[in-house]
N, C-alpha and C. Protein backbone atom coordinates (compact mmCIF):
# COMPACT_ATOMS: atom_id res chain seq x y z
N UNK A 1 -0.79 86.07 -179.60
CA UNK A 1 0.29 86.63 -180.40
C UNK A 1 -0.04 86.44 -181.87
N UNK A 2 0.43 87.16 -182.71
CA UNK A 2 0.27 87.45 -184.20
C UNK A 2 1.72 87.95 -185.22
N UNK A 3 1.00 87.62 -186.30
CA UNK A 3 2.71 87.85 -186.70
C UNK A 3 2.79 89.83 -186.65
N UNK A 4 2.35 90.68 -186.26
CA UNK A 4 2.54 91.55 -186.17
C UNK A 4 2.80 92.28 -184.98
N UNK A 5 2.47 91.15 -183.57
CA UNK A 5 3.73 91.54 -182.75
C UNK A 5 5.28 91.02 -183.40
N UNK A 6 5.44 90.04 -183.87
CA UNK A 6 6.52 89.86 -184.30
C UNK A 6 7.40 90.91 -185.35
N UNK A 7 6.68 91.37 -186.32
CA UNK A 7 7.17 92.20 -186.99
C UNK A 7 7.37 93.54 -186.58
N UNK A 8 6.31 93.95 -185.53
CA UNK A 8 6.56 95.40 -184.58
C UNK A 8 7.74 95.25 -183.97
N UNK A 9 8.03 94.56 -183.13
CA UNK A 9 8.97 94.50 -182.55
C UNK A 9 10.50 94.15 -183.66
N UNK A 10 10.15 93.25 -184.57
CA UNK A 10 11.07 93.42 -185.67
C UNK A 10 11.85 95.13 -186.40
N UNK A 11 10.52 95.25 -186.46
CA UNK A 11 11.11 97.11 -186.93
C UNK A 11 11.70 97.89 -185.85
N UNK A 12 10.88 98.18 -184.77
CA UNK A 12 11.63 98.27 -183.65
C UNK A 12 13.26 98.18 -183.50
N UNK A 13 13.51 97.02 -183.57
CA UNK A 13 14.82 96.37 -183.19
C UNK A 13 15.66 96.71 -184.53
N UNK A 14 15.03 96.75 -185.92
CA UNK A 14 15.99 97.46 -186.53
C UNK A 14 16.10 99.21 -186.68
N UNK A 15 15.36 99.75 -186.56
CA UNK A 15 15.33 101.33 -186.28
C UNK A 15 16.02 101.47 -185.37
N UNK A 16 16.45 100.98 -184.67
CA UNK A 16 17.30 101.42 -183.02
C UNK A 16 18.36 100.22 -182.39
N UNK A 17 18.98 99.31 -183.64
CA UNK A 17 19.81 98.34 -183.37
C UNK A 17 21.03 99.00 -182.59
N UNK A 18 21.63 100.28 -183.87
CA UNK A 18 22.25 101.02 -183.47
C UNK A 18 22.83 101.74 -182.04
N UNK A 19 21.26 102.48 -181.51
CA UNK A 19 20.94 102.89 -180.49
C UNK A 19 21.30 101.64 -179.40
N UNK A 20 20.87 100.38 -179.91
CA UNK A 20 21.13 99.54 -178.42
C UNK A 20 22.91 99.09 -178.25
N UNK A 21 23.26 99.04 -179.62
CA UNK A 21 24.84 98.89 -179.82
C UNK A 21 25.84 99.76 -179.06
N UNK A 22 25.57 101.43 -179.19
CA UNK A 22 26.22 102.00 -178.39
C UNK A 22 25.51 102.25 -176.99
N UNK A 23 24.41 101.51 -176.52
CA UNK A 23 23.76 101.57 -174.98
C UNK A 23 22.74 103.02 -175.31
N UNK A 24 22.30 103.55 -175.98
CA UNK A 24 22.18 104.65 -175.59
C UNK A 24 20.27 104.31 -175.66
N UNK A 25 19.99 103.22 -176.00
CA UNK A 25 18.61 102.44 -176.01
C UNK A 25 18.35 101.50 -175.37
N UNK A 26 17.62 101.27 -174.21
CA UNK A 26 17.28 99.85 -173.79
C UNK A 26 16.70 98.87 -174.36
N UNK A 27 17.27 97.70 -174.54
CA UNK A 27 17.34 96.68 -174.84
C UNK A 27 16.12 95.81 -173.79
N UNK A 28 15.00 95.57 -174.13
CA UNK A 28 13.83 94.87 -173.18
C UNK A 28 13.67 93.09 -173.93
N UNK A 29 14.48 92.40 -173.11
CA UNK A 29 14.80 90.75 -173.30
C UNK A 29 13.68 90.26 -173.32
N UNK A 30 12.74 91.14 -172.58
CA UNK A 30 11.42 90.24 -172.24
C UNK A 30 10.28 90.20 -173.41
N UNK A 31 10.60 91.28 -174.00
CA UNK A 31 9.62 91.20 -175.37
C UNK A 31 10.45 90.07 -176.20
N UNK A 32 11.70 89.41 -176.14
CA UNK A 32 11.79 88.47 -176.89
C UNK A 32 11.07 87.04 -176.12
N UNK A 33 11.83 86.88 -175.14
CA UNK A 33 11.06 86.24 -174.18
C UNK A 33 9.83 85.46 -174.32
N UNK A 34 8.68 86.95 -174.34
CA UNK A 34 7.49 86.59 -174.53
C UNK A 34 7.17 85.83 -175.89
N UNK A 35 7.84 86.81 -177.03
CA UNK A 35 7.24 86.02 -178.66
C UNK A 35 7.98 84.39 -178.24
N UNK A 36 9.19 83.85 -177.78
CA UNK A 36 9.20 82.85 -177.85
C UNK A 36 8.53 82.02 -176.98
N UNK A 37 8.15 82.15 -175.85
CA UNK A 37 7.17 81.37 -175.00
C UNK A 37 5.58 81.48 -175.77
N UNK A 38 5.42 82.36 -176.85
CA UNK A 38 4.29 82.33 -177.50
C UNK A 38 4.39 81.27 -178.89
N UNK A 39 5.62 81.22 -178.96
CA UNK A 39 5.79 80.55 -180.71
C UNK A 39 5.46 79.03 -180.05
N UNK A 40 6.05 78.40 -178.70
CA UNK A 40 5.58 77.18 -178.30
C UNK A 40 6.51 76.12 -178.49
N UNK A 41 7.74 76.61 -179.22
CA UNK A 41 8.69 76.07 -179.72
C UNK A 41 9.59 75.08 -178.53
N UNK A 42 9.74 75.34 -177.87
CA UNK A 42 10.13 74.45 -176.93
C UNK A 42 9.37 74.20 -175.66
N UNK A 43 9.68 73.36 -175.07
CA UNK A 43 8.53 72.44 -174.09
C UNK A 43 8.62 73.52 -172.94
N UNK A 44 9.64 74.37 -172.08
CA UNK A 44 9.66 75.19 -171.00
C UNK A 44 9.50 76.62 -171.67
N UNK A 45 8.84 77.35 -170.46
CA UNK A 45 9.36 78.59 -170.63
C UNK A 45 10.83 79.09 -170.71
N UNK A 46 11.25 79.82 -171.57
CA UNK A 46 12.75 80.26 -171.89
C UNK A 46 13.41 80.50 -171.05
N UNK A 47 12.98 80.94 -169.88
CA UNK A 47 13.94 81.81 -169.28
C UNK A 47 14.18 80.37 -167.70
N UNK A 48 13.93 79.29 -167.97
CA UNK A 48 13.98 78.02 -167.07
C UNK A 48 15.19 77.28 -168.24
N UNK A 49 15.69 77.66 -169.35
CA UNK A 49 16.66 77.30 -169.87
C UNK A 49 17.92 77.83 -169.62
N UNK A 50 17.77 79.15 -168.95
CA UNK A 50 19.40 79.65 -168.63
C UNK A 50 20.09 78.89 -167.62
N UNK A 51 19.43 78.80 -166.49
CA UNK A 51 19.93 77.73 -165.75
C UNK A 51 20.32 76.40 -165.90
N UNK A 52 20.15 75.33 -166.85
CA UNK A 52 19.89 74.38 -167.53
C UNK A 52 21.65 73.85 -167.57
N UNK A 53 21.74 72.87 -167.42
CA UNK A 53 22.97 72.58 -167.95
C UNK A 53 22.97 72.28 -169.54
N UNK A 54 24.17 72.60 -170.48
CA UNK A 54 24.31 72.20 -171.49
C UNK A 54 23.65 70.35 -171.82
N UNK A 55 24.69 69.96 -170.31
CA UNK A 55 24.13 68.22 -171.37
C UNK A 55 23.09 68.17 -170.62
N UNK A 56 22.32 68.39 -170.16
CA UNK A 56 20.83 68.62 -169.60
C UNK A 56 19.85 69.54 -171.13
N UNK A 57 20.39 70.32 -171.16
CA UNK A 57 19.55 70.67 -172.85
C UNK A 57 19.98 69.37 -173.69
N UNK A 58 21.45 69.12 -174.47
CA UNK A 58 21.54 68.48 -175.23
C UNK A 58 20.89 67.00 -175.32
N UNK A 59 20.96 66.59 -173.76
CA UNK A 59 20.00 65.28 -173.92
C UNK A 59 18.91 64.78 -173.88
N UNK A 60 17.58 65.82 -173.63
CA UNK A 60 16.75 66.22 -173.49
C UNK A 60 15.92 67.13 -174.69
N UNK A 61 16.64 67.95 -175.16
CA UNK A 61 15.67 68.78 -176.14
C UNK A 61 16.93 69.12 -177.24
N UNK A 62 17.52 69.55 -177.57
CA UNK A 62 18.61 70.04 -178.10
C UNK A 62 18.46 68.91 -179.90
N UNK A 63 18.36 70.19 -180.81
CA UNK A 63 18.31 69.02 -181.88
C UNK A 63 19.63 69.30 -182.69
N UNK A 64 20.56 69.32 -181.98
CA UNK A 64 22.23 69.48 -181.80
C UNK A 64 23.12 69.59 -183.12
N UNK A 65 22.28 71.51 -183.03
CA UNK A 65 22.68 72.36 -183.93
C UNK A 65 23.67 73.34 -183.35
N UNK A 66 23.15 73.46 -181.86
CA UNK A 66 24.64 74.14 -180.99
C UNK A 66 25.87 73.28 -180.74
N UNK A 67 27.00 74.44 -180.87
CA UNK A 67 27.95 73.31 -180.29
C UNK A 67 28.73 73.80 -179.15
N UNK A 68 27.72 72.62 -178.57
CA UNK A 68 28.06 73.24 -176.85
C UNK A 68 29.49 72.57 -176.59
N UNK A 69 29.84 72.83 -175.69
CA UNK A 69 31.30 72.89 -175.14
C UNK A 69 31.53 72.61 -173.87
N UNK A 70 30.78 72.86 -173.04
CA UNK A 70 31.11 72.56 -171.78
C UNK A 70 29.42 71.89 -170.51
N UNK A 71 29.98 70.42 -170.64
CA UNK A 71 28.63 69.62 -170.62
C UNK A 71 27.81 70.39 -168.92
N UNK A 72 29.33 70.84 -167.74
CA UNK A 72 28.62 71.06 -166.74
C UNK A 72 28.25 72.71 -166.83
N UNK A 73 28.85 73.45 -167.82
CA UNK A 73 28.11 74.78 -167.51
C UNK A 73 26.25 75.34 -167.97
N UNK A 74 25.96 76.33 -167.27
CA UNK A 74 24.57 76.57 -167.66
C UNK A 74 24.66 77.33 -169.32
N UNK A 75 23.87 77.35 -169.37
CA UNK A 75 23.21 77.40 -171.20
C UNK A 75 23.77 78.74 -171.19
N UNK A 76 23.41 80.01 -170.24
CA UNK A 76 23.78 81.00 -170.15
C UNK A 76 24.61 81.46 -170.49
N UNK A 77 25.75 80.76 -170.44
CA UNK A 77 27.38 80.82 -170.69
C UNK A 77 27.60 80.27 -172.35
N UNK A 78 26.82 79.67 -172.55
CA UNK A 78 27.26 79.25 -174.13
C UNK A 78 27.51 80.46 -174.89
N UNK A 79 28.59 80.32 -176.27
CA UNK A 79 28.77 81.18 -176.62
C UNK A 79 28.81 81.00 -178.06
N UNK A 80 27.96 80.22 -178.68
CA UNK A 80 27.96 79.99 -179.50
C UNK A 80 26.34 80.12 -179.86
N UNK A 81 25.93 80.45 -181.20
CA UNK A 81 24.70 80.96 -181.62
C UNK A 81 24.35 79.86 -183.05
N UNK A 82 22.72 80.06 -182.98
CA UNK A 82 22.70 79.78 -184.42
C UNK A 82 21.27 80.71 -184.94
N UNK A 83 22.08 80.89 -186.10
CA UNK A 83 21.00 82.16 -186.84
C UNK A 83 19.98 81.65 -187.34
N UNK A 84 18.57 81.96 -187.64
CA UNK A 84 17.81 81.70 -188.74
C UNK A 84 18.09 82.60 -189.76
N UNK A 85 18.47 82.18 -190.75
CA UNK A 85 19.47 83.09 -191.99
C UNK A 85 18.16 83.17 -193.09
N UNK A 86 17.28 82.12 -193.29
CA UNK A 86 16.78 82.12 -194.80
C UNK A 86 15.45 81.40 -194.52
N UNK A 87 14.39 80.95 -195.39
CA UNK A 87 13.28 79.92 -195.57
C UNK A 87 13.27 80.01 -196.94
N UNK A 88 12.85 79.00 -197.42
CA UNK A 88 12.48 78.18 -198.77
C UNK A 88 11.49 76.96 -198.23
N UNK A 89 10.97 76.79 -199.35
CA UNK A 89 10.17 75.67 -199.74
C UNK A 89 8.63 76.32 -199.98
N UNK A 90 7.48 75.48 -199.47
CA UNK A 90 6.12 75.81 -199.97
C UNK A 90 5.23 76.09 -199.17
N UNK A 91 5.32 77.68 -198.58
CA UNK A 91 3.94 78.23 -197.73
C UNK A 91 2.56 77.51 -197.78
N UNK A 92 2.02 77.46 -199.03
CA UNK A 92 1.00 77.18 -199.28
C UNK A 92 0.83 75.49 -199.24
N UNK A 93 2.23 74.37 -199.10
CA UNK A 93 2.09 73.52 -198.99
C UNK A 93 2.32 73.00 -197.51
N UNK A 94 2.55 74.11 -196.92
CA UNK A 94 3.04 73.89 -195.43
C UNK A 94 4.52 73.08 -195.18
N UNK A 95 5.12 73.08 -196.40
CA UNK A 95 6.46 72.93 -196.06
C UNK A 95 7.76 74.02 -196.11
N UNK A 96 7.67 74.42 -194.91
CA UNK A 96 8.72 75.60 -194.85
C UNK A 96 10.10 74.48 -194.04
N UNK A 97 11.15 75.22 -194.85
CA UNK A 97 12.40 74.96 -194.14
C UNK A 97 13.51 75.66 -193.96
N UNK A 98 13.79 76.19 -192.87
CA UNK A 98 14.54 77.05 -192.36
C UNK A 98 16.27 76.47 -192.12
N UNK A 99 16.91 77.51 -192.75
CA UNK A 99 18.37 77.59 -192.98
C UNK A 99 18.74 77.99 -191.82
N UNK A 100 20.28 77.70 -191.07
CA UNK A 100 20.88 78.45 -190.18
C UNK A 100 22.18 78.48 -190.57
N UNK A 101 22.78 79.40 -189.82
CA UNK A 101 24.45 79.59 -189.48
C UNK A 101 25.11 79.90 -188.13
N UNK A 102 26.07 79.43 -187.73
CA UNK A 102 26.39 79.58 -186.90
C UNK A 102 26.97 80.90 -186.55
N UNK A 103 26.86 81.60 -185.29
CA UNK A 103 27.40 82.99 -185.19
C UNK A 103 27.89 82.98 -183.71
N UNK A 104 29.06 83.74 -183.43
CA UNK A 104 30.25 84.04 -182.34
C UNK A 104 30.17 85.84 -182.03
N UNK A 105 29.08 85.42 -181.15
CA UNK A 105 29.11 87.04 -180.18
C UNK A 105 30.71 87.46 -179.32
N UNK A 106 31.10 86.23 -179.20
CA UNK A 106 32.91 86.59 -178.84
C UNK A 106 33.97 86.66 -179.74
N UNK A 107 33.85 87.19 -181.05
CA UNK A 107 34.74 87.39 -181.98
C UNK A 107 36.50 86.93 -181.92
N UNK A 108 36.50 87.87 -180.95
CA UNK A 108 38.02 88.32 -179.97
C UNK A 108 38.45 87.86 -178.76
N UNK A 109 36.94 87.25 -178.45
CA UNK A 109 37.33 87.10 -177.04
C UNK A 109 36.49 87.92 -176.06
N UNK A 110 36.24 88.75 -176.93
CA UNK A 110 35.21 89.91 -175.80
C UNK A 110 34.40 90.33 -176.59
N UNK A 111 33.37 90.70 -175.80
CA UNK A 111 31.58 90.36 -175.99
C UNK A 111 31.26 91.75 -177.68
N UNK A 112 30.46 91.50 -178.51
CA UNK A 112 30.18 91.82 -179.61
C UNK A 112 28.63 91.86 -179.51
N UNK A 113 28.38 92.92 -178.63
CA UNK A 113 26.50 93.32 -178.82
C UNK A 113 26.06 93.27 -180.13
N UNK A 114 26.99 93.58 -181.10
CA UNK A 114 26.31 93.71 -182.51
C UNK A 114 25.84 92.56 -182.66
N UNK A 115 26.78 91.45 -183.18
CA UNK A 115 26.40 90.17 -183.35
C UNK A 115 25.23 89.42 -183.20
N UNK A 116 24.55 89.87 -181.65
CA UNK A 116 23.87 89.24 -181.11
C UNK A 116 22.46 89.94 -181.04
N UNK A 117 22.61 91.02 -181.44
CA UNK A 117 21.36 92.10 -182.12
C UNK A 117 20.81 91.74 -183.26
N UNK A 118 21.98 92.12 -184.21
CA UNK A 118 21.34 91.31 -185.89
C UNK A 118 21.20 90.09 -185.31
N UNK A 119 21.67 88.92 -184.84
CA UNK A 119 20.62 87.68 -184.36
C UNK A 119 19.31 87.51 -184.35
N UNK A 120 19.09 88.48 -183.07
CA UNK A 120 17.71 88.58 -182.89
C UNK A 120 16.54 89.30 -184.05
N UNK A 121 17.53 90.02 -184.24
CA UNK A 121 16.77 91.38 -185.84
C UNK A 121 16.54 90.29 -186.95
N UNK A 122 17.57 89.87 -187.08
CA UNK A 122 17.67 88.86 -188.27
C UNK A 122 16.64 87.30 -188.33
N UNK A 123 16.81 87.20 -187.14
CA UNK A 123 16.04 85.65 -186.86
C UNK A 123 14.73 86.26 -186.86
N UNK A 124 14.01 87.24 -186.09
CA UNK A 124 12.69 87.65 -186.34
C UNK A 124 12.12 88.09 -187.45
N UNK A 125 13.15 88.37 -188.29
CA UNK A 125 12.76 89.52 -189.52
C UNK A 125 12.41 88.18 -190.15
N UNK A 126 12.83 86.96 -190.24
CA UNK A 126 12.43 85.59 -191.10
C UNK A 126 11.28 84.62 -190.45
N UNK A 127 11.36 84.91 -189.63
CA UNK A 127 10.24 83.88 -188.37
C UNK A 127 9.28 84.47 -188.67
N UNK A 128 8.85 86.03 -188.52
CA UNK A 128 7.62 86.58 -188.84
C UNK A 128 7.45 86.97 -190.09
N UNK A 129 8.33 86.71 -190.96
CA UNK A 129 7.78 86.44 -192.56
C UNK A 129 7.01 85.51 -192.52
N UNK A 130 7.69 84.10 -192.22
CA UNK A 130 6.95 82.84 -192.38
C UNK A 130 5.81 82.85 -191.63
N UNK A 131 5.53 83.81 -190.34
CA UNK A 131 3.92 83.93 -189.72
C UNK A 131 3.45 84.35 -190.35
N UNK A 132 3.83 85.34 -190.74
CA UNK A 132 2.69 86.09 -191.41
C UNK A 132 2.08 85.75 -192.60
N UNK A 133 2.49 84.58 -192.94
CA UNK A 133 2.06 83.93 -194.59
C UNK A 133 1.98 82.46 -194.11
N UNK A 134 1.58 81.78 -192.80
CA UNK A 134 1.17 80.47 -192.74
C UNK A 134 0.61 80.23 -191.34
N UNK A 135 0.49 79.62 -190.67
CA UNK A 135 0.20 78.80 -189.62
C UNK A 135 1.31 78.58 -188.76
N UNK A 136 1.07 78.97 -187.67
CA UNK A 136 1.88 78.94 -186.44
C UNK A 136 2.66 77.63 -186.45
N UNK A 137 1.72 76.79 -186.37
CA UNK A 137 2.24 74.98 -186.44
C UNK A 137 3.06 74.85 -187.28
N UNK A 138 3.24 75.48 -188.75
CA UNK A 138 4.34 75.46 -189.76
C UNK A 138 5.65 75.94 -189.20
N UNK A 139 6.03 77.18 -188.11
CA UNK A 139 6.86 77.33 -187.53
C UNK A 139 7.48 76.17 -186.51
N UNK A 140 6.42 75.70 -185.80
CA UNK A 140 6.70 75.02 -184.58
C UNK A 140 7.37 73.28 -185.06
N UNK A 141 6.77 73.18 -186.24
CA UNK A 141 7.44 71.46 -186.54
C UNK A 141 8.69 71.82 -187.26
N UNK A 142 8.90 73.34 -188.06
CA UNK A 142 9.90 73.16 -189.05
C UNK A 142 11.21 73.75 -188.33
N UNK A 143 11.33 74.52 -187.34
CA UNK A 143 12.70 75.71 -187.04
C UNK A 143 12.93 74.92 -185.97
N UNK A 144 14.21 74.99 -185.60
CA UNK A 144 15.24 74.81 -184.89
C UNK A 144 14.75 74.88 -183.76
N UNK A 145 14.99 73.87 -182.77
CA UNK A 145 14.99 74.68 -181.30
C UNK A 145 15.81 75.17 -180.89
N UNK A 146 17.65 74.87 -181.25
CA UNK A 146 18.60 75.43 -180.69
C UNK A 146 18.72 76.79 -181.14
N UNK A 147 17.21 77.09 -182.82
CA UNK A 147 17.73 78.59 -183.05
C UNK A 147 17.30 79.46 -182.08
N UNK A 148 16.05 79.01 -181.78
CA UNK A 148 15.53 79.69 -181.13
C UNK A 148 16.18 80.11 -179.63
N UNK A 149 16.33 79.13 -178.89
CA UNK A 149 17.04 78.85 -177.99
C UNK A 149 18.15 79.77 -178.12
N UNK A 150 18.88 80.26 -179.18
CA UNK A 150 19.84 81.25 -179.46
C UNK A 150 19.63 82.31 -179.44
N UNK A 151 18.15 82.48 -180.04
CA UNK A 151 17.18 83.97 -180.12
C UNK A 151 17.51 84.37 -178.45
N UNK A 152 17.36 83.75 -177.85
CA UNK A 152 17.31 83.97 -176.31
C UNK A 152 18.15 84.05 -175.41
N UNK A 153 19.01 83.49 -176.13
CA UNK A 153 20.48 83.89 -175.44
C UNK A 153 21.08 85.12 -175.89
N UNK A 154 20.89 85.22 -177.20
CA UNK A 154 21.39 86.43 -178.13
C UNK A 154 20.89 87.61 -176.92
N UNK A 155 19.45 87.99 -176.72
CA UNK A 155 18.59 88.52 -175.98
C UNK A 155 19.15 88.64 -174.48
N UNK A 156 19.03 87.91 -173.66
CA UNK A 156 19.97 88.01 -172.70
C UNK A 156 21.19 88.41 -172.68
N UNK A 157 22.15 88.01 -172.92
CA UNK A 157 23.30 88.66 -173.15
C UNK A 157 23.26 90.15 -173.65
N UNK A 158 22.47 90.78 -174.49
CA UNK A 158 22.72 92.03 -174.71
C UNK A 158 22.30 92.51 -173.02
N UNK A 159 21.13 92.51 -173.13
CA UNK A 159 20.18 92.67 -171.64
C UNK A 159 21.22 92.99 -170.36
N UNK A 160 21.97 91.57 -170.18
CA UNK A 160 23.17 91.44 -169.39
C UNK A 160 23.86 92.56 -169.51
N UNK A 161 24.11 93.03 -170.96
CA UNK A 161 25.94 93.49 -171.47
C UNK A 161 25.17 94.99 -171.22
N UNK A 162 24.16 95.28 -171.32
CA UNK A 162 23.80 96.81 -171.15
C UNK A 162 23.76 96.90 -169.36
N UNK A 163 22.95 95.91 -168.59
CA UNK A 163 23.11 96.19 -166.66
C UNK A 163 24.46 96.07 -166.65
């Protein structure tokens, strides 16, 4: 992987956010999937986290930026997100540090594909900035696992909300 699968699929996902918002585009989870089982960012493959209980992530890997809610449900069900919003600091010194925010694909109460699109649009459009101007390893010690971990839920859930 390279930062220009990341950014292909970045453009991608914003040229046709739209398109996946009103269904009229498929939404393929697995190309997120893959960039994150490639970034290395967490110890399992992603998709062995949906099943997972919350306090089974949180006590175990979780660097408890989500705020999970319910210790016996699976990760799947969480409904709470966190964005990669921003980076600052020094490419060239290998200190990157990544900003988040928290984001609610259930606004109302009922499910908000948008939300969870710009997530993914948004979190990649900054992840593969920072590839594309450093070293993989600069990603992997500095970002979030729960963002990521969100990248993937964000991802699923649309996936879900379109079958």
């Amino acid at each position: 992987m390279n930062s220009e699968t990341i950014s292909e699929f970045g453009e991608w996902l914003d040229d046709n956010a739209n398109k996946i918002e009103n269904n009229s585009v498929k939404f393929d989870a697995q190309r997120v999937y893959d960039v994150i089982d490639n970034l290395e960012v967490l110890r399992k493959p992603i998709k062995e986290y949906f099943d997972m209980t919350e306090e089974d992530y949180y006590e175990n890997e979780s660097d408890h930026r989500l705020t999970l809610q319910n210790p016996e449900a699976k990760l799947s069900e969480l409904k709470d997100r966190v964005l990669v919003n921003h980076i600052d600091g020094s490419l060239a010194d290998h200190d990157v540090n990544f900003t988040y925010n928290h984001e609610n694909p259930f606004p109302d109460g009922e499910y908000s594909p948008k939300v969870d699109v710009d997530l993914v649009n948004y979190s990649f459009v900054v992840i593969g900035a920072v590839f594309a101007n450093t070293i993989v390893a600069d990603i992997r010690n500095s970002i979030s696992k729960d963002a990521i971990l969100s990248v993937a839920l964000a991802a699923k859930a649309i996936a879900d909300w379109q079958d």
